[in-house]
C-alpha atoms as a PDB file:
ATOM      1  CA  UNK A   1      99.406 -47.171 177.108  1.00  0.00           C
ATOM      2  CA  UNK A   2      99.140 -49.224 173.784  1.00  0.00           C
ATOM      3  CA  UNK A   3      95.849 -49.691 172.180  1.00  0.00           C
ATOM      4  CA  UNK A   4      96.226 -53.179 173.122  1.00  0.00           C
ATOM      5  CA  UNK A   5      96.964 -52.859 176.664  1.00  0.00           C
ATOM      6  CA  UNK A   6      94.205 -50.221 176.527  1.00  0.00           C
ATOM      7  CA  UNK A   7      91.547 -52.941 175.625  1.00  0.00           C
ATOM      8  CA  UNK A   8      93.022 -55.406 178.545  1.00  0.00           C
ATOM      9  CA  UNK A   9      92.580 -52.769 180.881  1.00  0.00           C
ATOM     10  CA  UNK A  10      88.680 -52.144 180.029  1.00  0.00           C
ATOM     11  CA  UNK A  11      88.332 -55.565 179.881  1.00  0.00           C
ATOM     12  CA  UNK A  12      89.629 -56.328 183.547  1.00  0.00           C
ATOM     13  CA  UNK A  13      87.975 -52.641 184.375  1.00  0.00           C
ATOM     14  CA  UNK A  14      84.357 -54.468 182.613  1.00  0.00           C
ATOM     15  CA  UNK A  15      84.879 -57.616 183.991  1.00  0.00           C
ATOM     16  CA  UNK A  16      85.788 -56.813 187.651  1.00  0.00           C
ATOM     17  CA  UNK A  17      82.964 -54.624 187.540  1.00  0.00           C
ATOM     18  CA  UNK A  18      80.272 -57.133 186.839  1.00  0.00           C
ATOM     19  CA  UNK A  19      81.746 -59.439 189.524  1.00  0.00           C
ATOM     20  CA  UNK A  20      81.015 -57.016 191.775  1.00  0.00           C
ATOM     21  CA  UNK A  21      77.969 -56.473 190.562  1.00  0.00           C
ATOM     22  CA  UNK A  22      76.869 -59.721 190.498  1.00  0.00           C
ATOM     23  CA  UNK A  23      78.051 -60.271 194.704  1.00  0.00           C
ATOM     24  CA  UNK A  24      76.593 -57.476 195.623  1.00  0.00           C
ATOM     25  CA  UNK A  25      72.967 -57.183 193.955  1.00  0.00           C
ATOM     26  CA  UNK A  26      72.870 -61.369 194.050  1.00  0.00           C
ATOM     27  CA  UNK A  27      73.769 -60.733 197.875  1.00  0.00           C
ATOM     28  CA  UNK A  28      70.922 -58.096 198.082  1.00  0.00           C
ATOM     29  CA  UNK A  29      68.469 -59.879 196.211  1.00  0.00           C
ATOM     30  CA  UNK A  30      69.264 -62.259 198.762  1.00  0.00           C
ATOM     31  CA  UNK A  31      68.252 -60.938 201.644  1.00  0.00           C
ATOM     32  CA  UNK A  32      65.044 -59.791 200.272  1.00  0.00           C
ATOM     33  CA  UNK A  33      63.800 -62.727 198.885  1.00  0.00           C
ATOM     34  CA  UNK A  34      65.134 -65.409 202.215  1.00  0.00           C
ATOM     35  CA  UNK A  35      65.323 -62.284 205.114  1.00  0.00           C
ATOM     36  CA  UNK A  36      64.806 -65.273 208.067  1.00  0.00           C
ATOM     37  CA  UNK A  37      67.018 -67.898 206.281  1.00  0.00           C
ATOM     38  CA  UNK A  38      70.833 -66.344 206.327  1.00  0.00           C
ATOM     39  CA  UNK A  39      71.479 -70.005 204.958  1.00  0.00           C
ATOM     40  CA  UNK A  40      69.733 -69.170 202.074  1.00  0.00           C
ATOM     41  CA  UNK A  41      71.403 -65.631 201.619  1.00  0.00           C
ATOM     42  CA  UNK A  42      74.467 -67.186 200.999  1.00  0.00           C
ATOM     43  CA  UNK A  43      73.234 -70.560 198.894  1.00  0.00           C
ATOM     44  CA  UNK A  44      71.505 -67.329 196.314  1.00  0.00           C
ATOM     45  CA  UNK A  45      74.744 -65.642 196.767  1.00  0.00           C
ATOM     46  CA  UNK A  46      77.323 -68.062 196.114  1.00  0.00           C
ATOM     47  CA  UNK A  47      75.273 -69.750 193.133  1.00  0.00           C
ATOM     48  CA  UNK A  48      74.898 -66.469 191.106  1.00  0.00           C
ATOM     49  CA  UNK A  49      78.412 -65.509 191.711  1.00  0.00           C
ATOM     50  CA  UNK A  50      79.495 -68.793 190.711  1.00  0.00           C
ATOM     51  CA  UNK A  51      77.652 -68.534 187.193  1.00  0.00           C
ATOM     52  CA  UNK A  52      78.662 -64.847 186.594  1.00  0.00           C
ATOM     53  CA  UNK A  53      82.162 -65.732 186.853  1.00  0.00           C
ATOM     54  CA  UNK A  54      81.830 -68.558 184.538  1.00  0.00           C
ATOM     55  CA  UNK A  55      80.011 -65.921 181.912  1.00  0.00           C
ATOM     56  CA  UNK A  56      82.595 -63.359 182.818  1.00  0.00           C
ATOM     57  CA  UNK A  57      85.376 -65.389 182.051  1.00  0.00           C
ATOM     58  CA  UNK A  58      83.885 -67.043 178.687  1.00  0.00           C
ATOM     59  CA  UNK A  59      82.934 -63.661 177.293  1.00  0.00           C
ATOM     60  CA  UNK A  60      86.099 -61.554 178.205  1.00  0.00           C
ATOM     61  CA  UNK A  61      88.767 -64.156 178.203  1.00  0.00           C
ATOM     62  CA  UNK A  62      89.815 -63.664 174.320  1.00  0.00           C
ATOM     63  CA  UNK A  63      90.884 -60.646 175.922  1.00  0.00           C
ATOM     64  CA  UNK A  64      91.375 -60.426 179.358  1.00  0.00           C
ATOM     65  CA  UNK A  65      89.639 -62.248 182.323  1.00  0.00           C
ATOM     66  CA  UNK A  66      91.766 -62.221 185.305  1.00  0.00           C
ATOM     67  CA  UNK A  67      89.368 -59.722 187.329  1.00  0.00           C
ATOM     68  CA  UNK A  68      91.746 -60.412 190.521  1.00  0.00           C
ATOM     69  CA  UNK A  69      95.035 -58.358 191.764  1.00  0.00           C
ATOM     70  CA  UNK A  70      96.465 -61.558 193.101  1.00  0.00           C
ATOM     71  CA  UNK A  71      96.221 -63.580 189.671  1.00  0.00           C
ATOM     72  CA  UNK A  72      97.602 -60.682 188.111  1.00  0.00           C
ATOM     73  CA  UNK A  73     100.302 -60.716 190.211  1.00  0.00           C
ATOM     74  CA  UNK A  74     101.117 -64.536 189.878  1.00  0.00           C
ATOM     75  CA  UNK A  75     101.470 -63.684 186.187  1.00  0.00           C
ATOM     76  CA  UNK A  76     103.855 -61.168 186.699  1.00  0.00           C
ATOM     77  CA  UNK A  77     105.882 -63.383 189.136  1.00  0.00           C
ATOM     78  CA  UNK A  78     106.000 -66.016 186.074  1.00  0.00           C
ATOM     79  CA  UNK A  79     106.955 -63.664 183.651  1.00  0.00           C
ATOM     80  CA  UNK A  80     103.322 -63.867 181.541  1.00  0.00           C
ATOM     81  CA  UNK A  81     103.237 -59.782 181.875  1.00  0.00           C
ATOM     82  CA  UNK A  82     105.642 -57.253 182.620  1.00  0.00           C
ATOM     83  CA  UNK A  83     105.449 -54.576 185.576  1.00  0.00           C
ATOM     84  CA  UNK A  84     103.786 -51.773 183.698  1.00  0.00           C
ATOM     85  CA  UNK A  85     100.835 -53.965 181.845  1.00  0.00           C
ATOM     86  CA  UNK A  86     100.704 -55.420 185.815  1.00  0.00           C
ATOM     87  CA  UNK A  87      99.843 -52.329 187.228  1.00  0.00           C
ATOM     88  CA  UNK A  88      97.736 -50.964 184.759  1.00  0.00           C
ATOM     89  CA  UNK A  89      95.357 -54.177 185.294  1.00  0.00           C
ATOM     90  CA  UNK A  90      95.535 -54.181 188.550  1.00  0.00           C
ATOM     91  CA  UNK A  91      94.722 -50.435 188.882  1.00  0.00           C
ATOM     92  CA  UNK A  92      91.684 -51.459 186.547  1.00  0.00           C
ATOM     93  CA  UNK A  93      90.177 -54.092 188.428  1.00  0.00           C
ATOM     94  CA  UNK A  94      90.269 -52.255 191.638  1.00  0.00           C
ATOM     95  CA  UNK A  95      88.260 -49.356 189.723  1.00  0.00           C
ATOM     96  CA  UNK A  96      85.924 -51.326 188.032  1.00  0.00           C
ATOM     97  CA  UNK A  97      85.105 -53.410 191.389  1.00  0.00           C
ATOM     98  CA  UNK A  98      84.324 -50.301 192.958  1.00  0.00           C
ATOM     99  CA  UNK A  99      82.390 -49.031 190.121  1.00  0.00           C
ATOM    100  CA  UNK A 100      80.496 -52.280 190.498  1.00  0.00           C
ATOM    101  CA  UNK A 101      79.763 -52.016 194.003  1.00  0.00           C
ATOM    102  CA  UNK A 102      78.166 -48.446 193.391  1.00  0.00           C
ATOM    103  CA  UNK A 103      75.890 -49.887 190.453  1.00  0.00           C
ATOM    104  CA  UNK A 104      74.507 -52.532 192.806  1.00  0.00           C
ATOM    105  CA  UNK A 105      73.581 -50.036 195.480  1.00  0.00           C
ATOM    106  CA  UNK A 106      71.708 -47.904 192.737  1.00  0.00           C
ATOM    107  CA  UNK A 107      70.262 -50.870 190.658  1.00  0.00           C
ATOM    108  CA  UNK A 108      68.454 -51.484 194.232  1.00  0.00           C
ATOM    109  CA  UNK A 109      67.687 -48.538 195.184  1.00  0.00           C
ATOM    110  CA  UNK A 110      70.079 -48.112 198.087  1.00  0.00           C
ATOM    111  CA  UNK A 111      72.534 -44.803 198.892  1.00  0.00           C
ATOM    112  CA  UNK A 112      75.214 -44.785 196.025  1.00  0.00           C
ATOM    113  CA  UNK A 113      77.728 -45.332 198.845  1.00  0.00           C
ATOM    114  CA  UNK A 114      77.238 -46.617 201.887  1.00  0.00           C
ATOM    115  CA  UNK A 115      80.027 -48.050 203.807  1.00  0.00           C
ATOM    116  CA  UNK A 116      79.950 -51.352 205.293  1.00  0.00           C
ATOM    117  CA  UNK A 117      79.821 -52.409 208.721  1.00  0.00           C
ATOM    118  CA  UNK A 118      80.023 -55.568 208.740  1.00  0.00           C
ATOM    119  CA  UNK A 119      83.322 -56.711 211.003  1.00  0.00           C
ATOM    120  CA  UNK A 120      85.534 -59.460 209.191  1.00  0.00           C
ATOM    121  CA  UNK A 121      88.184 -60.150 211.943  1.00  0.00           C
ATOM    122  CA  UNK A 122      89.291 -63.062 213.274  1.00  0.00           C
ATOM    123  CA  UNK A 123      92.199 -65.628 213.093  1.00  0.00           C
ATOM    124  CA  UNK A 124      89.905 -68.388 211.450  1.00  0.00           C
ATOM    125  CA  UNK A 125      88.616 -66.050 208.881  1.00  0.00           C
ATOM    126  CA  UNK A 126      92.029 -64.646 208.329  1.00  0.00           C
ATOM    127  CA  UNK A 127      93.339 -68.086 207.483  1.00  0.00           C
ATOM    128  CA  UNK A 128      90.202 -69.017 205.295  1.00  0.00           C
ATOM    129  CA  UNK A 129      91.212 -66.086 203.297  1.00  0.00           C
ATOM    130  CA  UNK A 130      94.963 -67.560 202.946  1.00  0.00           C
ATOM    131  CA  UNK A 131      92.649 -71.279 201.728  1.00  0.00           C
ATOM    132  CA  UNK A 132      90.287 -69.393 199.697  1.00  0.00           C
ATOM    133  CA  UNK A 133      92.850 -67.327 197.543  1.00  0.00           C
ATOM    134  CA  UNK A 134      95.670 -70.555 197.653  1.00  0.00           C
ATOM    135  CA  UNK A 135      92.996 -72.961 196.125  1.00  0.00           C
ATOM    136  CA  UNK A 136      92.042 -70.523 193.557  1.00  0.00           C
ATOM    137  CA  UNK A 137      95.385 -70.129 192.074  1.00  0.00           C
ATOM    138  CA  UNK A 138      96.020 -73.208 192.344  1.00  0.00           C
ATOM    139  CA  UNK A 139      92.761 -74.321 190.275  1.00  0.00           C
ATOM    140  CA  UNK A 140      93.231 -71.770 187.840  1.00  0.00           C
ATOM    141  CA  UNK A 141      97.064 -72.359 187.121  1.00  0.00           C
ATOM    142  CA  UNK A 142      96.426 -76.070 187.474  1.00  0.00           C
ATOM    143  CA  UNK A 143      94.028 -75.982 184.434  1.00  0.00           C
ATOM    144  CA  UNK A 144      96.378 -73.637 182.386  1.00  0.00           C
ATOM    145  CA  UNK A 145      99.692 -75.239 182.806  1.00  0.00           C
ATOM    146  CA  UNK A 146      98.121 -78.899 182.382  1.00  0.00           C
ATOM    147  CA  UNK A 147      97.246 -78.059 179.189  1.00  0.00           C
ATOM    148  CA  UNK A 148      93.676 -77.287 180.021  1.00  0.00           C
ATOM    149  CA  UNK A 149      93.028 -73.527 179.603  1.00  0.00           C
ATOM    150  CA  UNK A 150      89.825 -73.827 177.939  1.00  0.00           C
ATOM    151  CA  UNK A 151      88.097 -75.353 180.991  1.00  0.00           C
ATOM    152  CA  UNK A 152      89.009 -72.619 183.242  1.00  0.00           C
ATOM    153  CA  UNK A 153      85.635 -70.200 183.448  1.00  0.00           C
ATOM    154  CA  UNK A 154      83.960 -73.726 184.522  1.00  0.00           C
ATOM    155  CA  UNK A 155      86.913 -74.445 187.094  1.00  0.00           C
ATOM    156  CA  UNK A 156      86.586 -71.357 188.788  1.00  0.00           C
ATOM    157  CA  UNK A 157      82.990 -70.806 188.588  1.00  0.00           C
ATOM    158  CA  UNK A 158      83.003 -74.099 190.781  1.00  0.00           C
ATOM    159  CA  UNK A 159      86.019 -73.858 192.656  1.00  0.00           C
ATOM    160  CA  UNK A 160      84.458 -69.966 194.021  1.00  0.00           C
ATOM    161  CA  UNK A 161      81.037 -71.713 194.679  1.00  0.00           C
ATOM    162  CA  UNK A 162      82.280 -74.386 196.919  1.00  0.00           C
ATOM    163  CA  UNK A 163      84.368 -72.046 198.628  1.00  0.00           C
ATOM    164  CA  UNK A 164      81.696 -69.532 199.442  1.00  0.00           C
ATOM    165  CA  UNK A 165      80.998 -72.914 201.928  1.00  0.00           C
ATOM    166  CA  UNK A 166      84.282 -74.580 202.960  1.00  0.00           C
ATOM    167  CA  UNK A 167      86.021 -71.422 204.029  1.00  0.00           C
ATOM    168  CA  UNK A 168      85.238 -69.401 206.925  1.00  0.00           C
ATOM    169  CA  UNK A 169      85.228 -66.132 205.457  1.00  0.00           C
ATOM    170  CA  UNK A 170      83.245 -67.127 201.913  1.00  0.00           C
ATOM    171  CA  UNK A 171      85.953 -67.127 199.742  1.00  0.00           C
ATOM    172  CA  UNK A 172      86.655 -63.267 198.971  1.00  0.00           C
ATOM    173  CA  UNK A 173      90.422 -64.248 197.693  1.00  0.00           C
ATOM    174  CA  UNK A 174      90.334 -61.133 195.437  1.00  0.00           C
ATOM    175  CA  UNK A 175      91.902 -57.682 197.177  1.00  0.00           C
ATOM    176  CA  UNK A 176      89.817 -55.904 194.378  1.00  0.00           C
ATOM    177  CA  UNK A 177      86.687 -57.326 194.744  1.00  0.00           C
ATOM    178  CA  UNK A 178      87.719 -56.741 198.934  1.00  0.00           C
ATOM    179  CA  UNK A 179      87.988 -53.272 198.832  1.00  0.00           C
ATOM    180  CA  UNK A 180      84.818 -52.711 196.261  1.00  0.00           C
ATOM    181  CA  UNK A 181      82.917 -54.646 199.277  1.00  0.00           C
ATOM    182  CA  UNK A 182      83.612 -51.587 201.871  1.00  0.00           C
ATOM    183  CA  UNK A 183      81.015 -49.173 199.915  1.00  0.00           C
ATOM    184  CA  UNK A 184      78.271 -51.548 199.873  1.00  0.00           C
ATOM    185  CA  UNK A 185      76.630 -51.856 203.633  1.00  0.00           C
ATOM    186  CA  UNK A 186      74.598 -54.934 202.877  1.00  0.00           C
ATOM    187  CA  UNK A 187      74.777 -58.972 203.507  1.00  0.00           C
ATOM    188  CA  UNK A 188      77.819 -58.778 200.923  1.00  0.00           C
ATOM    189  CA  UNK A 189      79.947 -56.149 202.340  1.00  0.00           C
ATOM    190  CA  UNK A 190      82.888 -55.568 204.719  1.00  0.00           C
ATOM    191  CA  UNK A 191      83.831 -52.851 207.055  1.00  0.00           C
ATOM    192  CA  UNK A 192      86.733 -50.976 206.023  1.00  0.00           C
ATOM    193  CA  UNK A 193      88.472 -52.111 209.265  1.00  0.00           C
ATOM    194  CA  UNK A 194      88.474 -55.607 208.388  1.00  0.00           C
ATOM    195  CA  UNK A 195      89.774 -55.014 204.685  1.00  0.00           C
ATOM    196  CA  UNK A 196      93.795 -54.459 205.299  1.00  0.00           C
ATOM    197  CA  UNK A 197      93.961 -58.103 206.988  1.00  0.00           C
ATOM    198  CA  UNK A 198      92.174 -59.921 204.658  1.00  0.00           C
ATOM    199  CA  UNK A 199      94.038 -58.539 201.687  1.00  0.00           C
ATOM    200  CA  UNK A 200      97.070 -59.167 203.275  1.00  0.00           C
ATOM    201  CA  UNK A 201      96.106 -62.644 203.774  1.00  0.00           C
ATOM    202  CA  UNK A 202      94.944 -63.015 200.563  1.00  0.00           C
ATOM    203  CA  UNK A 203      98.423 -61.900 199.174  1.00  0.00           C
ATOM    204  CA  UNK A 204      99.842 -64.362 201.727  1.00  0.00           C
ATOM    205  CA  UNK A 205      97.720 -67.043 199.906  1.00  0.00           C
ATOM    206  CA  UNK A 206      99.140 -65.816 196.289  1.00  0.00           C
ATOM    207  CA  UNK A 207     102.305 -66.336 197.630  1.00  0.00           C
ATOM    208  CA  UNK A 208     101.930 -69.632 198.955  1.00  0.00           C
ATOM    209  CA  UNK A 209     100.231 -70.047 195.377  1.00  0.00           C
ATOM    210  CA  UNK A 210     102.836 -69.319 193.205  1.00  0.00           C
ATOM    211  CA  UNK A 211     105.628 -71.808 195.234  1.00  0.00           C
ATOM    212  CA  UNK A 212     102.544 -74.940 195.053  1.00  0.00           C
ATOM    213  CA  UNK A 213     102.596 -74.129 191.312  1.00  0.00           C
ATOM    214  CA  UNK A 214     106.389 -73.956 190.700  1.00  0.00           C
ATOM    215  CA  UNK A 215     106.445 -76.947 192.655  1.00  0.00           C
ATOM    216  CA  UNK A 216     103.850 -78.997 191.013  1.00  0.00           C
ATOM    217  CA  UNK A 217     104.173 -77.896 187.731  1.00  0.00           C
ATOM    218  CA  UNK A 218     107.920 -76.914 187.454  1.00  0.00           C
ATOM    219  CA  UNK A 219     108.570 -77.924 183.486  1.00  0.00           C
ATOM    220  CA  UNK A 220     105.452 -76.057 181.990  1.00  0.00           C
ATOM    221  CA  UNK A 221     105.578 -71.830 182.291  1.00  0.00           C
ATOM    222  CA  UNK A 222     103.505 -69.499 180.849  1.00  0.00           C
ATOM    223  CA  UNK A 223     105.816 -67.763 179.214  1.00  0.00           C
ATOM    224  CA  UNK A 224     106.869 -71.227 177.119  1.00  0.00           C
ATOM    225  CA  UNK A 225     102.881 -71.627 176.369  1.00  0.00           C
ATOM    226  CA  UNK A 226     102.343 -68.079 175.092  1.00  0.00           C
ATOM    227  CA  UNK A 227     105.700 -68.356 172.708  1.00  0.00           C
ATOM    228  CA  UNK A 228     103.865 -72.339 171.483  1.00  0.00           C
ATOM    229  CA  UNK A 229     100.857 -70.209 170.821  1.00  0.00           C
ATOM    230  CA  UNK A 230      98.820 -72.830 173.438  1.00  0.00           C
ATOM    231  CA  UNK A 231      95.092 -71.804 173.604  1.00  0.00           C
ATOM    232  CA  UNK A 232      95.691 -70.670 177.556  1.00  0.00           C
ATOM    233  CA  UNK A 233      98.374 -68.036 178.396  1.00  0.00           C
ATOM    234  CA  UNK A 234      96.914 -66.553 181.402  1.00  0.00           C
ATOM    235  CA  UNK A 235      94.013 -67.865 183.667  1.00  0.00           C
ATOM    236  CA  UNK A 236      91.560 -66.626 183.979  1.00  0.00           C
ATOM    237  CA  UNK A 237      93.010 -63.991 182.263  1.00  0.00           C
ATOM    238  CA  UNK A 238      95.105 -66.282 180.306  1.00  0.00           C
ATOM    239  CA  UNK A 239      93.504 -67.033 177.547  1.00  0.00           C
ATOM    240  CA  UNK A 240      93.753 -64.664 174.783  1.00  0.00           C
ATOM    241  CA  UNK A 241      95.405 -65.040 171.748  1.00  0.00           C
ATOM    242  CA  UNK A 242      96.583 -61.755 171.786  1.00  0.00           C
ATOM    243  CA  UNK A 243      98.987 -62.656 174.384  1.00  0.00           C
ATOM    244  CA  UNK A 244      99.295 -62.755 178.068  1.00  0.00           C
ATOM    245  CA  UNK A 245      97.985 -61.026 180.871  1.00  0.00           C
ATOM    246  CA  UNK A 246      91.418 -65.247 188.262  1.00  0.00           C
ATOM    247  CA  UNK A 247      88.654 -65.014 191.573  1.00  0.00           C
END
């Protein structure tokens, strides 16, 4: 692994980590401030994960902010990073949501594991994942191949937010930040049951993604902004200057 690839990795690895963090413990928090009001639980939850992401992203983007197998992915399938760097990021973020998920249990003084059981299945929520995961790609490479890379943190921040309320399933669209979820039994988590559908969905939802963005956007590529030296080439891992690399 080059140094530089290195430093993408612990940045996804960091970043994903955080994320995780920040949904779990906010999600906690949560139920211990508002334990009658589930309404509530999810208004705390969705707000701080909103605002973490939007941090996240600022602070890590110069080198790599995508925090999400399924952006990752996208990139690949447009040619912003090639299989190898893929993997390695990808095989960072799911490592650095789980370590995440394990520093939330600790920080409040829960079991360091403890697998969820919260069920997660259901046609509607299995199609909210395909909305949730769709409608973040399509925010994120909207901004970036617009032209408009440097409002992404703020564009997903709010796009994740909202969809913690329009979707039925509150807007996981990130496998990573999925499977973290199983280890953490608390108002956040998922039962490992439930986690093979919605990450297939969610790749679904990439896929559907990518062929909205070709569509709509079908003269401006990554590739072509990264070579121009544009201020975004990868979103929300996109925008380092370094070169290329969501939720």
């Amino acid at each position: 692994m080059s140094p530089l690839l290195a430093r993408r990795a612990l940045a996804e690895l960091v970043g994903t980590a955080f994320l995780v963090a920040a949904v779990i413990g906010s999600g906690i928090a949560a139920q211990r401030l508002s334990p009658n009001d589930v309404g509530l639980q999810l208004l705390e939850n969705s707000l701080i994960t909103g605002a973490a992401l939007v941090a996240l992203i600022l602070a890590l983007e110069p080198v790599s902010a995508a925090f999400n197998p399924v952006v990752t992915l996208v990139e690949r399938a447009l040619g912003a990073v090639t299989t190898a760097e893929a993997g390695a990021l990808i095989a960072a973020q799911v490592v650095g949501g789980v370590i995440g998920a394990l520093l939330a249990n600790l920080m409040f003084g829960l079991d360091v594991i403890s697998i969820a059981s919260h069920d997660r299945s259901s046609g509607g929520l299995w199609l909210g994942e395909v909305m949730a995961t769709l409608g973040l790609l399509l925010v994120i490479f909207g901004a970036v191949r617009s032209g408009r890379g440097n409002t992404v943190a703020f564009a997903v921040g709010g796009y994740i937010t909202a969809a913690y309320w329009f979707t039925s399933s509150t807007s996981f669209a990130n496998p990573a930040v999925t499977v973290a979820r199983m280890f953490s039994d608390t108002f956040a988590g998922i039962a490992p049951a439930s986690v093979p559908m919605f990450v297939l969905m969610q790749l679904i939802g990439g896929a559907l993604g990518l062929g909205l963005i070709k569509v709509l956007y079908p003269e401006t590529g990554l590739a072509d902004e990264v070579a121009a030296g544009a201020p975004a080439n990868h979103a929300p891992s996109a925008l380092s200057p370094e070169g290329p690399t969501h939720g």
